[in-house]
Protein backbone atom coordinates (compact mmCIF):
# COMPACT_ATOMS: atom_id res chain seq x y z
CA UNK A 1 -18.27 19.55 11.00
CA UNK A 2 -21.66 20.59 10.85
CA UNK A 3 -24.00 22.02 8.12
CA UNK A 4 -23.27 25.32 8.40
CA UNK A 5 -19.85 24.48 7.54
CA UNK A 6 -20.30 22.51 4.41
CA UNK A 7 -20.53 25.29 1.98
CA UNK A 8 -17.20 26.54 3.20
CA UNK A 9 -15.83 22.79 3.38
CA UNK A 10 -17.15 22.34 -0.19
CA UNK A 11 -15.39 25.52 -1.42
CA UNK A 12 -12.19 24.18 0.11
CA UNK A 13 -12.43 21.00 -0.97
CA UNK A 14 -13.16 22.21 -4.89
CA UNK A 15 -10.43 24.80 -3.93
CA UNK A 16 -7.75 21.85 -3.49
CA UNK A 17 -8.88 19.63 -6.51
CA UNK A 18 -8.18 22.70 -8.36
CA UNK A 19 -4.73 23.22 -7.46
CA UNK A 20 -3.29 20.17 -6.60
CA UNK A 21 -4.83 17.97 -9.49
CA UNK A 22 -4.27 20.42 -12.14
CA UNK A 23 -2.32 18.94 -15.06
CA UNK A 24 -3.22 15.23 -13.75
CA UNK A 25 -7.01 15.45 -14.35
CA UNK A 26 -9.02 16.78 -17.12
CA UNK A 27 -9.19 20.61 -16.63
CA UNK A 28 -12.64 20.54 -18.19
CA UNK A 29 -13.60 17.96 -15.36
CA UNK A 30 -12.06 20.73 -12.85
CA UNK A 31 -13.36 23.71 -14.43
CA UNK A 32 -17.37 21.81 -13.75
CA UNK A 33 -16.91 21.06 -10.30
CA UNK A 34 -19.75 22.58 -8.06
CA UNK A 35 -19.41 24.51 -4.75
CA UNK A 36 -23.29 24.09 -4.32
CA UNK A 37 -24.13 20.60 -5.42
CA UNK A 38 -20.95 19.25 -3.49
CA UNK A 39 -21.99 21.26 -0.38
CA UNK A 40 -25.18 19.56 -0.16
CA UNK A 41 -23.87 16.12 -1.14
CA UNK A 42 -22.05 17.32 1.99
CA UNK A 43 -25.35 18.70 3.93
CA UNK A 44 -27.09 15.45 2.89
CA UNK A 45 -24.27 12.95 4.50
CA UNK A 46 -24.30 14.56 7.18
CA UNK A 47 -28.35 14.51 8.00
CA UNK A 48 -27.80 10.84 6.83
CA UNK A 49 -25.72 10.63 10.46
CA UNK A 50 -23.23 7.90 9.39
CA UNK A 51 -21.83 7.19 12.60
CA UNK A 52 -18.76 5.33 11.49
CA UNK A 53 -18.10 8.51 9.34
CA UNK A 54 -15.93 11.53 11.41
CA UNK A 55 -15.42 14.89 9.82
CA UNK A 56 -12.99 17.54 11.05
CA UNK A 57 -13.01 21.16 10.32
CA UNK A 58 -10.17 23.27 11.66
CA UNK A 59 -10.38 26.73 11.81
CA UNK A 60 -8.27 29.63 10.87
CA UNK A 61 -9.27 33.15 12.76
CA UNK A 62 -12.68 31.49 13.30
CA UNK A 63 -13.12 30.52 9.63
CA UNK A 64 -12.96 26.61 8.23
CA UNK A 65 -9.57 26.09 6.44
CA UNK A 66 -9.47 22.75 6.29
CA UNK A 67 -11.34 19.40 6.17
CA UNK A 68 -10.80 15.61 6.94
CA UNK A 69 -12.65 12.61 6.98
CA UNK A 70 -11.85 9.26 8.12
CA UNK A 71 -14.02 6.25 8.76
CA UNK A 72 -13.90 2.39 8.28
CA UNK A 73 -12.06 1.05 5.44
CA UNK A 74 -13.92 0.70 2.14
CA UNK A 75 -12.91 -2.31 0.25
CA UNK A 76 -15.77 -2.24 -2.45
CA UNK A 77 -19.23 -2.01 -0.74
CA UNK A 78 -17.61 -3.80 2.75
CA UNK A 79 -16.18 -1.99 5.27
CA UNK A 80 -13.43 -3.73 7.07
CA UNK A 81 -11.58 -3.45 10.52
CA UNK A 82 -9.04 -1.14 9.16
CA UNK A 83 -9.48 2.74 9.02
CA UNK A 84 -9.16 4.69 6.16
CA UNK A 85 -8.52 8.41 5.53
CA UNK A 86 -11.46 9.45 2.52
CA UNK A 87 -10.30 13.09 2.27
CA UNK A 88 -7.71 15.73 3.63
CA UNK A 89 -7.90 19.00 1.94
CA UNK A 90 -6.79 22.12 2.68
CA UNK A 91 -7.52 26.08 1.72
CA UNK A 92 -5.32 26.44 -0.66
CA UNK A 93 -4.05 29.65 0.53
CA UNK A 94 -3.17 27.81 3.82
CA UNK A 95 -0.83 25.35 2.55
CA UNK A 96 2.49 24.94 4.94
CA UNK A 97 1.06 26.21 7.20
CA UNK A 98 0.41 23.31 9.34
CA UNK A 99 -3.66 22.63 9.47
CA UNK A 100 -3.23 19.37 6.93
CA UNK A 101 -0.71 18.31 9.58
CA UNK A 102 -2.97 19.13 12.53
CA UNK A 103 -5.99 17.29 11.15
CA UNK A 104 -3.76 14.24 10.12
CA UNK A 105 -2.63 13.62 13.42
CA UNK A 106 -5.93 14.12 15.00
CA UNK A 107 -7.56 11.80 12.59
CA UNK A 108 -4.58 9.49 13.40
CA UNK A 109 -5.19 9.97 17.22
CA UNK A 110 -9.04 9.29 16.49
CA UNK A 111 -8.51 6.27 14.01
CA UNK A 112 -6.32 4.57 16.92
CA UNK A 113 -8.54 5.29 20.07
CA UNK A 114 -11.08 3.74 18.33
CA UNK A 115 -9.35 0.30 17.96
CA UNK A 116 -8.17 0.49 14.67
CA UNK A 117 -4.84 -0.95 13.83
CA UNK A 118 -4.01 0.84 10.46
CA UNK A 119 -5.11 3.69 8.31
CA UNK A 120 -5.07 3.82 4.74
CA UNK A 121 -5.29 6.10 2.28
CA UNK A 122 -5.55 6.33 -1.59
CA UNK A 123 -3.51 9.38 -3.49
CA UNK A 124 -2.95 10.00 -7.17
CA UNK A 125 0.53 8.43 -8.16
CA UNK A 126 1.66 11.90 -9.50
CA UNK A 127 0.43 13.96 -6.62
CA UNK A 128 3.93 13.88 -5.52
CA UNK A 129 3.27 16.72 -2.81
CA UNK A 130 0.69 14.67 -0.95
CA UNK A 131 2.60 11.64 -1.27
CA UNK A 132 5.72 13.57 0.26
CA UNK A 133 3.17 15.22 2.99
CA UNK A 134 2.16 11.29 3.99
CA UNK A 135 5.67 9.50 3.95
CA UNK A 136 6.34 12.54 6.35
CA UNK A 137 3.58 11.63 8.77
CA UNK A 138 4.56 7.89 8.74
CA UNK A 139 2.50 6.75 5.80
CA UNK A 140 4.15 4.70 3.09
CA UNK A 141 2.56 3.43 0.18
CA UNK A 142 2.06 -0.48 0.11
CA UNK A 143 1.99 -1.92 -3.58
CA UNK A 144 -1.94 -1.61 -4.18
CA UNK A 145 -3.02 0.48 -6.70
CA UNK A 146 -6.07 1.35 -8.85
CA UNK A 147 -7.01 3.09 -11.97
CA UNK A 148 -9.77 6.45 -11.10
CA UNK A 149 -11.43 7.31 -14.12
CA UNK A 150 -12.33 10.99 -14.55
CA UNK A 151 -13.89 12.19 -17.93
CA UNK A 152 -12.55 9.25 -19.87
CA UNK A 153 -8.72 9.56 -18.38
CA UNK A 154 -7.43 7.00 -16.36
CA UNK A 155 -5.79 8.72 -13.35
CA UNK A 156 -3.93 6.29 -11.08
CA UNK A 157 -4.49 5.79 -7.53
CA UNK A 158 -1.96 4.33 -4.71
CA UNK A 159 -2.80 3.01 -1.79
CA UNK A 160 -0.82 4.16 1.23
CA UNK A 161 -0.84 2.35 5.03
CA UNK A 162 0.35 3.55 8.70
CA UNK A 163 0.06 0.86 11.33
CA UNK A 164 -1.35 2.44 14.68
């Protein structure tokens, strides 16, 4: 990814929150989210140059139509020797299509050639299309879960696991 592509990433990303958390989050909280402030929280990462962080675009016809980002595992403020899949998001007029797929495996690919020997993920416990999506790609979820507050609503969070 680069900075030219974080206002399309952004869009995508918003995009995908729209869709696939409707009905599970506040649609007030939804409705609020920014393409510009979350493109520069985007541009502003990046210039930060968080090696440990990857991003993946892929591209559709030359556009961006979908994002990932893996990097060390966050438990709290430490990052451990485990990887962990932050975000997978799709254009959501792409879905099926196979780019989530694509840039799952080649975060997958990327998480194990650097040493790591798991990835893990958190997803909402009713997102039962991503969870789906995951268990397909070898994910399954192992027992940890956490509450994510959005605009006063508890949204739960499971945590899911693929040994590399």
């Amino acid at each position: 990814m680069t900075p030219a592509d974080c206002p399309r990433v952004a869009g995508i990303r918003i995009g995908g929150w729209r869709s696939a958390y409707r009905g599970l989050m506040p649609q007030p909280y939804l409705d609020a989210l920014d393409v510009t402030a979350d493109a520069e929280r985007h541009r502003t990462r990046l210039a930060r140059g968080d090696t440990g962080v990857v991003d993946l675009v892929a591209e559709l016809d030359g556009a961006v139509a979908g994002w990932a980002c893996h990097g060390p595992y966050r438990d709290g403020e430490t990052r451990t020797a485990d990887a962990e899949l932050y975000a997978l998001y799709v254009d959501p007029g792409q879905y099926g299509g196979g780019i989530g797929h694509a840039l799952l495996q080649e975060s997958v690919r990327r998480c194990a050639a650097a040493g790591h020997r798991r990835v893990l993920l958190w997803v909402l416990k009713q997102n039962t299309r991503a969870r789906r999506f995951y268990e397909r790609a070898g994910f399954r979820a192992d027992g940890a879960e956490e509450p994510f507050e959005v605009d006063g609503v508890t949204v739960p969070e499971v945590r899911y696991a693929r040994e590399l």
